[in-house]
Protein backbone atom coordinates (compact mmCIF):
# COMPACT_ATOMS: atom_id res chain seq x y z
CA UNK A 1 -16.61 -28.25 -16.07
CA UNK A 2 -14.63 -28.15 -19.13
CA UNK A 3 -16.01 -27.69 -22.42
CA UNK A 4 -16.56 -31.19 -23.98
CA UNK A 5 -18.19 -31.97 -20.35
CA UNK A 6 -20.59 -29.61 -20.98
CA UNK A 7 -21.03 -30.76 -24.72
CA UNK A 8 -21.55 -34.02 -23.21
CA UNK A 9 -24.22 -32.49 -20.37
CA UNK A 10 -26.25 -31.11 -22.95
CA UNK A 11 -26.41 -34.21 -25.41
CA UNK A 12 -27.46 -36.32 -22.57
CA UNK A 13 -29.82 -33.84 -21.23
CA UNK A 14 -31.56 -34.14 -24.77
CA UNK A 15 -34.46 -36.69 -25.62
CA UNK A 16 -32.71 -38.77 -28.15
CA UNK A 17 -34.22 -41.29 -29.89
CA UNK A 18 -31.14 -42.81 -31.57
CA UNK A 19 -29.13 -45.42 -29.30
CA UNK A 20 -25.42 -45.13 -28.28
CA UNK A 21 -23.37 -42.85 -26.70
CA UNK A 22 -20.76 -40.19 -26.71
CA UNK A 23 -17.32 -40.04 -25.52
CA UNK A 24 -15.07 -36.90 -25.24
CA UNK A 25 -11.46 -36.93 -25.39
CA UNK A 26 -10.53 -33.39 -24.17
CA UNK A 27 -7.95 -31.14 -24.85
CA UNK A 28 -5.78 -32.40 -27.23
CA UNK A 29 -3.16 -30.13 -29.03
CA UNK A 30 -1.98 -29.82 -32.28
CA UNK A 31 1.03 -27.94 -31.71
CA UNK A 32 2.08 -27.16 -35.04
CA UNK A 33 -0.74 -25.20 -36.04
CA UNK A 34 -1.43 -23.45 -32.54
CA UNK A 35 -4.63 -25.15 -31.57
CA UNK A 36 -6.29 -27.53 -29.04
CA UNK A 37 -9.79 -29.43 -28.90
CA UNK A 38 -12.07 -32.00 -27.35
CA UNK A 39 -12.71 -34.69 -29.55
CA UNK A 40 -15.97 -36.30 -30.15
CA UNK A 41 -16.43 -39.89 -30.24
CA UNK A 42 -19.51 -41.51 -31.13
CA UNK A 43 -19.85 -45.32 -30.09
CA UNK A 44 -23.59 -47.22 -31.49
CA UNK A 45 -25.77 -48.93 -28.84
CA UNK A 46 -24.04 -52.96 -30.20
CA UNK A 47 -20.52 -51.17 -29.51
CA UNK A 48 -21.16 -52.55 -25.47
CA UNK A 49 -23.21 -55.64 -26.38
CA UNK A 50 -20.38 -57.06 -28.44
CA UNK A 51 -16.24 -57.93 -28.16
CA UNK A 52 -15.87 -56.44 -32.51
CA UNK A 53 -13.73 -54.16 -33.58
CA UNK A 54 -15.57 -51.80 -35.47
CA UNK A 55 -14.51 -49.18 -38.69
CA UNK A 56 -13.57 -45.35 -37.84
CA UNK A 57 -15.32 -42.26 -39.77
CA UNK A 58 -13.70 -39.28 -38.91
CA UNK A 59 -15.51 -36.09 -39.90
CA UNK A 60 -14.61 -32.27 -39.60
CA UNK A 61 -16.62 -29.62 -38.00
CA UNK A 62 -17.45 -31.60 -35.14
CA UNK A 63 -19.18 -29.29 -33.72
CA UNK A 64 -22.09 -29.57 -36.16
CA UNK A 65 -22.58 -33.31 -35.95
CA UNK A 66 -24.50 -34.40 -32.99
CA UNK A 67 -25.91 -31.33 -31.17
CA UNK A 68 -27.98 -28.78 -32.51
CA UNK A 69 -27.09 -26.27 -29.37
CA UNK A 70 -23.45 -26.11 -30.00
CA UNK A 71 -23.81 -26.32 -33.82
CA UNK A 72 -23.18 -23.30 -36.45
CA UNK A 73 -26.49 -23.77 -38.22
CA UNK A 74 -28.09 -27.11 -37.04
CA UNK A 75 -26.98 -30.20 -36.41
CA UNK A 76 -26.46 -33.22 -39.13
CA UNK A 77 -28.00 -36.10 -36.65
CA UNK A 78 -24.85 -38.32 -37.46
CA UNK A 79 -25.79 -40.85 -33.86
CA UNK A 80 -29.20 -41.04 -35.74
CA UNK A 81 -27.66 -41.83 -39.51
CA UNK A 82 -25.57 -44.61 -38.09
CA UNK A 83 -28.30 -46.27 -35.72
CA UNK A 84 -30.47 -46.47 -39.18
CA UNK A 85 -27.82 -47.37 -41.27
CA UNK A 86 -26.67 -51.24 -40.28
CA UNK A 87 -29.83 -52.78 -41.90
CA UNK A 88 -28.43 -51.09 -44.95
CA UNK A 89 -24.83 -50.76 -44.50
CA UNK A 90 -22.68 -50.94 -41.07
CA UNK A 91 -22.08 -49.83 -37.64
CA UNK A 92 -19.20 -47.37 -37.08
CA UNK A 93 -17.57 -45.19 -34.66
CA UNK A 94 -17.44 -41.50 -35.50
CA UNK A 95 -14.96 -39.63 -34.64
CA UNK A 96 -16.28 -35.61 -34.79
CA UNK A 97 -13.82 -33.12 -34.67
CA UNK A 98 -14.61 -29.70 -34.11
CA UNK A 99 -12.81 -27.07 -36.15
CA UNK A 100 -10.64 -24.47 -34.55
CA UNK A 101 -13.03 -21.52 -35.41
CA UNK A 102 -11.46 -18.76 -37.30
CA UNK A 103 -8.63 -21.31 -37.94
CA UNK A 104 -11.09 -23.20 -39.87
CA UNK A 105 -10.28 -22.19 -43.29
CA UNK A 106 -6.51 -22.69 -42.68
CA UNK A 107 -6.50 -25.89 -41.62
CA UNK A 108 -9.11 -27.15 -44.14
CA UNK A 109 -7.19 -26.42 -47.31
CA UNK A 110 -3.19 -27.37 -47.94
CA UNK A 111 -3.74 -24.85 -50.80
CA UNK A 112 -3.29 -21.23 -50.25
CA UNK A 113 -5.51 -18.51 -51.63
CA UNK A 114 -6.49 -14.45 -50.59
CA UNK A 115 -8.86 -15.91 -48.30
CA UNK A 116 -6.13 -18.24 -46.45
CA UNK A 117 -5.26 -21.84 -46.15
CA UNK A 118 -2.16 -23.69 -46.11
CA UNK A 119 -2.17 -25.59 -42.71
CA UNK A 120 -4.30 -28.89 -44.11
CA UNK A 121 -1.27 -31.28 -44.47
CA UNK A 122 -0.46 -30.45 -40.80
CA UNK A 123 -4.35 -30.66 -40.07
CA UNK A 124 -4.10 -34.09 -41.22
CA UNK A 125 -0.46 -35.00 -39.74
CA UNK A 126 -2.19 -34.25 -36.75
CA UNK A 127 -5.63 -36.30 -36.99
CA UNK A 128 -3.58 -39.22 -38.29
CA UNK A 129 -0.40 -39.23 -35.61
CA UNK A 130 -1.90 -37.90 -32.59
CA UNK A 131 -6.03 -37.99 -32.96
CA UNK A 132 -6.11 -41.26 -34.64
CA UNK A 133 -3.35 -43.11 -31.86
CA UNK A 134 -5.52 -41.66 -29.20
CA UNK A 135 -8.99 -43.28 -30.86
CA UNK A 136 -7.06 -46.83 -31.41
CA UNK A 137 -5.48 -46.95 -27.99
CA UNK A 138 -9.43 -46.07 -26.00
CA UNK A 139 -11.63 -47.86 -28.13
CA UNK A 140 -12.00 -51.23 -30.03
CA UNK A 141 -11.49 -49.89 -33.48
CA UNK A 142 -10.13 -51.55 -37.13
CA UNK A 143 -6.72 -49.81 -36.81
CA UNK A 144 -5.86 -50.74 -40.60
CA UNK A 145 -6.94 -47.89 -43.39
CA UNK A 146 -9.02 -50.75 -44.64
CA UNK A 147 -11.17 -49.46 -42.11
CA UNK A 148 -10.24 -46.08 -41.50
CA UNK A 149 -12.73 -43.71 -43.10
CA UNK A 150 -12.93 -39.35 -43.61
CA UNK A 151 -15.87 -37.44 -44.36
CA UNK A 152 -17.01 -33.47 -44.43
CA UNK A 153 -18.94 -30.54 -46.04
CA UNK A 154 -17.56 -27.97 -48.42
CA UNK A 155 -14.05 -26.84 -46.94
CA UNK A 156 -14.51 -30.16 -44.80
CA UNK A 157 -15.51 -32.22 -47.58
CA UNK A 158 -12.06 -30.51 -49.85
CA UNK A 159 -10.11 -31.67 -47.00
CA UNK A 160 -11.40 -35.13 -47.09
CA UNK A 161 -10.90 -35.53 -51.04
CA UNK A 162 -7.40 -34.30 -50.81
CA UNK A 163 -6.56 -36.66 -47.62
CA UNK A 164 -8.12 -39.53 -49.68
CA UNK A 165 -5.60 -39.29 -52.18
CA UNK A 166 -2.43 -37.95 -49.86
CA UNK A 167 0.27 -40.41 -50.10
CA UNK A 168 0.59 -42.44 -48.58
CA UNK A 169 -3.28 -43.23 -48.84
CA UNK A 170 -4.77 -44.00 -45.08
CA UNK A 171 -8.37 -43.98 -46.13
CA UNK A 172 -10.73 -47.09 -47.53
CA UNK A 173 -13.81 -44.36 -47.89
CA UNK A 174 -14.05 -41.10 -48.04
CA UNK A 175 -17.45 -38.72 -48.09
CA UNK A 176 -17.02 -35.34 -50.19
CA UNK A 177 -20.49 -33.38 -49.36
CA UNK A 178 -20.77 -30.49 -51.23
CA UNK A 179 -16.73 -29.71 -51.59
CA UNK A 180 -15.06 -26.49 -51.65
CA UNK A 181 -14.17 -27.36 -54.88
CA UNK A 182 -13.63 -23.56 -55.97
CA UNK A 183 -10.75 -22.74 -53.27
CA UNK A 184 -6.98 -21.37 -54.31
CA UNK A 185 -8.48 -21.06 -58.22
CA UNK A 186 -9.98 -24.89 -58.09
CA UNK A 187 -6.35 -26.54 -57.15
CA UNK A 188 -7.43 -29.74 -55.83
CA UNK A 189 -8.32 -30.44 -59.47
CA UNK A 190 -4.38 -30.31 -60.74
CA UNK A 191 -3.90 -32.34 -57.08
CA UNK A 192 -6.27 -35.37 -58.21
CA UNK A 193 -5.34 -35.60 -61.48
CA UNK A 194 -1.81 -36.18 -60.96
CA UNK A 195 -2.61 -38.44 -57.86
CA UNK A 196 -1.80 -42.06 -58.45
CA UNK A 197 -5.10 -44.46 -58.50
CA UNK A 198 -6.19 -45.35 -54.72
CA UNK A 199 -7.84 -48.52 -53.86
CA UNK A 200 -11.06 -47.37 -52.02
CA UNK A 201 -15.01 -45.88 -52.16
CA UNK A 202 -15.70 -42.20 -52.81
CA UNK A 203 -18.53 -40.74 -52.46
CA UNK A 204 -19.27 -37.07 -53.77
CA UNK A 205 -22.40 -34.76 -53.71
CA UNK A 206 -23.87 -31.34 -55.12
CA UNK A 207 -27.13 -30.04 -54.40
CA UNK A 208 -28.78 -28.30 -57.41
CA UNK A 209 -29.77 -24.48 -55.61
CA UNK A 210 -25.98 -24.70 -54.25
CA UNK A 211 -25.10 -22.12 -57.50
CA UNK A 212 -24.18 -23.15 -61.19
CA UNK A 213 -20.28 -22.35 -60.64
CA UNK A 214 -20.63 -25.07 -57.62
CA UNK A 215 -22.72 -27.71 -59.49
CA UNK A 216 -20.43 -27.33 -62.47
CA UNK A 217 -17.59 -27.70 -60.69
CA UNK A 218 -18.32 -30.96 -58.74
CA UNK A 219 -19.56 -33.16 -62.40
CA UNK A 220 -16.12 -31.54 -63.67
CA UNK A 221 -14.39 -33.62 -60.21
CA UNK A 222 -16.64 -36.47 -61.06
CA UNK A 223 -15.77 -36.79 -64.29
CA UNK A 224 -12.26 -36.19 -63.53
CA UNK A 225 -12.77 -39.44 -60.92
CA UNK A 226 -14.40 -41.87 -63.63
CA UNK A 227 -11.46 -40.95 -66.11
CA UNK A 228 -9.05 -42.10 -62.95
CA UNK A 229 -11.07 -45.55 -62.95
CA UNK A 230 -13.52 -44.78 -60.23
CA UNK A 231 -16.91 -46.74 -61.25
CA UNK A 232 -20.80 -44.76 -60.58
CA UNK A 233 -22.45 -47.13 -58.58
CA UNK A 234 -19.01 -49.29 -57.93
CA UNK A 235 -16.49 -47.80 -55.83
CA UNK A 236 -18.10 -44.05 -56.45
CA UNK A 237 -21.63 -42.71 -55.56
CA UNK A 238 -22.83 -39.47 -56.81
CA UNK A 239 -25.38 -37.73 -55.61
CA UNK A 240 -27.08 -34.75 -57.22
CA UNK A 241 -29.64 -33.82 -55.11
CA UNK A 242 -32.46 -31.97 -56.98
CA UNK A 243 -32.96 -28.54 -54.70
CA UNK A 244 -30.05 -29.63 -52.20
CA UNK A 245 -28.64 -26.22 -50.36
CA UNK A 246 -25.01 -26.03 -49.19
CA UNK A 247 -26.33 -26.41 -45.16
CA UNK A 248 -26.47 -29.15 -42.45
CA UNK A 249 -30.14 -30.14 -43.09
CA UNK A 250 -29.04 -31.45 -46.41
CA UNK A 251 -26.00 -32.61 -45.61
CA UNK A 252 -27.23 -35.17 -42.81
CA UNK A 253 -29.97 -35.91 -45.13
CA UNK A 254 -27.34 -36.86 -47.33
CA UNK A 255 -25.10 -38.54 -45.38
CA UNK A 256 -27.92 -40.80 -44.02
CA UNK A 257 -28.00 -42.54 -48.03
CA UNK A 258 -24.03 -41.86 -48.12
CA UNK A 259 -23.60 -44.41 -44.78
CA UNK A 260 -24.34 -48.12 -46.52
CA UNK A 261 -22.23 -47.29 -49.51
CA UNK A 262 -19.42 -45.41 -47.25
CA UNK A 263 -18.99 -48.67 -44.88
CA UNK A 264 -20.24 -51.31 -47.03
CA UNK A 265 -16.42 -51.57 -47.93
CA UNK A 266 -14.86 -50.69 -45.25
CA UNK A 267 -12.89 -54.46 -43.89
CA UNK A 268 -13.86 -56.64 -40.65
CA UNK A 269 -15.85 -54.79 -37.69
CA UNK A 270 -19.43 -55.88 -36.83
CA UNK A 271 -22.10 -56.27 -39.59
């Protein structure tokens, strides 16, 4: 038994209470940057009572998503967020990708700093050429970036905001929990600025007892959004969350608010 079957064993063998199910695709490589994974594919309970195509959030750090027994430091109940989430929002696949381990910082950031980086541009070749194909071809997804989404925490949630505005743009939403905002001397801010305007939702979060430097840091990148054209409470959502900590409790708490506003745009798919 390979490793996502026994990811797979173990979510079954759990007493869930949300609906759906989880498919693995195992072993795919990303050859440019060394590294191979199962991918995680999260399908809601109407994705086999109905003939829709439905909208794709793909989310780093896979690993941490669904399963509290193979996460870092519990799990962020994404199969539970989306099953509440339609009455509110939308259905969507989720597409969980597990980091590479002590790759992780590498192929988070396309910035380079004394702590690493540098591999996130092919990080994201990869999830959009080869991870993204593979997702299309098994299940009944909305191919177009209309309803193509990206979401993550704090090195996962800088690689998200930088992918949202990588050209050309392949994302309609994007979820920025608690970015890394701080990484190669606060880069990604020089990267926005000078990013033309994309077309989509964005939303962005900060918990207050994540540090000043990091609460600072994130209304300086929402600020920097509004003065691009981005509208609070329009096509941007910020969150401050008053005693939020930089850990997956809050983020799934998070996310679970995130989900209507995050796929409320995202085109066609099942309602």
């Amino acid at each position: 038994m390979d490793q996502g079957e026994r990811f797979l064993e173990k979510w079954k063998a759990r007493r869930r209470t949300a609906p759906g199910r989880l498919e693995v695709i195992p072993d795919v490589a990303c050859p440019a940057l060394g590294t191979r994974r199962d991918i995680l594919v999260y399908l809601p309970a109407s994705y086999d009572r109905t003939d829709a195509r439905y909208p794709v959030l793909y989310m780093h750090d896979g690993q941490n998503l669904f399963d509290p027994a193979t996460s870092f430091a519990g799990e962020w109940g994404v199969d539970a967020a989306i099953a509440r989430a339609p009455r509110k929002g939308r259905r969507a696949v989720v597409v969980g990708i597990p980091n590479a381990g002590i790759e992780r910082i590498r192929e988070y950031s396309p910035f380079v700093d004394d702590r690493g980086g540098g591999g996130g541009n092919a990080y994201l070749d990869w999830v959009e050429q080869v991870v993204k194909p593979l997702v299309d071809e098994r299940f009944r997804t909305i191919p177009e970036p209309g309803g193509t989404g990206m979401a993550g925490s704090s090195l996962g949630g800088l690689i998200s905001l930088y992918a949202f505005f990588r050209q050309p743009s392949r994302y309609a939403f994007v979820g920025c929990l608690s970015p890394a905002l701080w990484f190669a001397g606060g880069e990604i801010f020089r990267f926005v600025a000078s990013a033309p305007y994309v077309r989509g939702s964005i939303y962005l979060d900060v918990g207050t007892r994540e540090g000043e430097g990091t609460l600072a840091r994130a209304r300086e990148m929402r600020d920097l959004l509004v003065s691009k054209g981005y509208r609070r409470g329009r096509d941007l959502m910020w969150v401050e969350d008053e005693g939020g900590m930089h850990n997956e409790a809050a983020w799934g708490r998070r996310l679970r608010a995130a989900l209507p506003f995050l796929l409320g745009g995202a085109t066609g798919g099942s309602p």
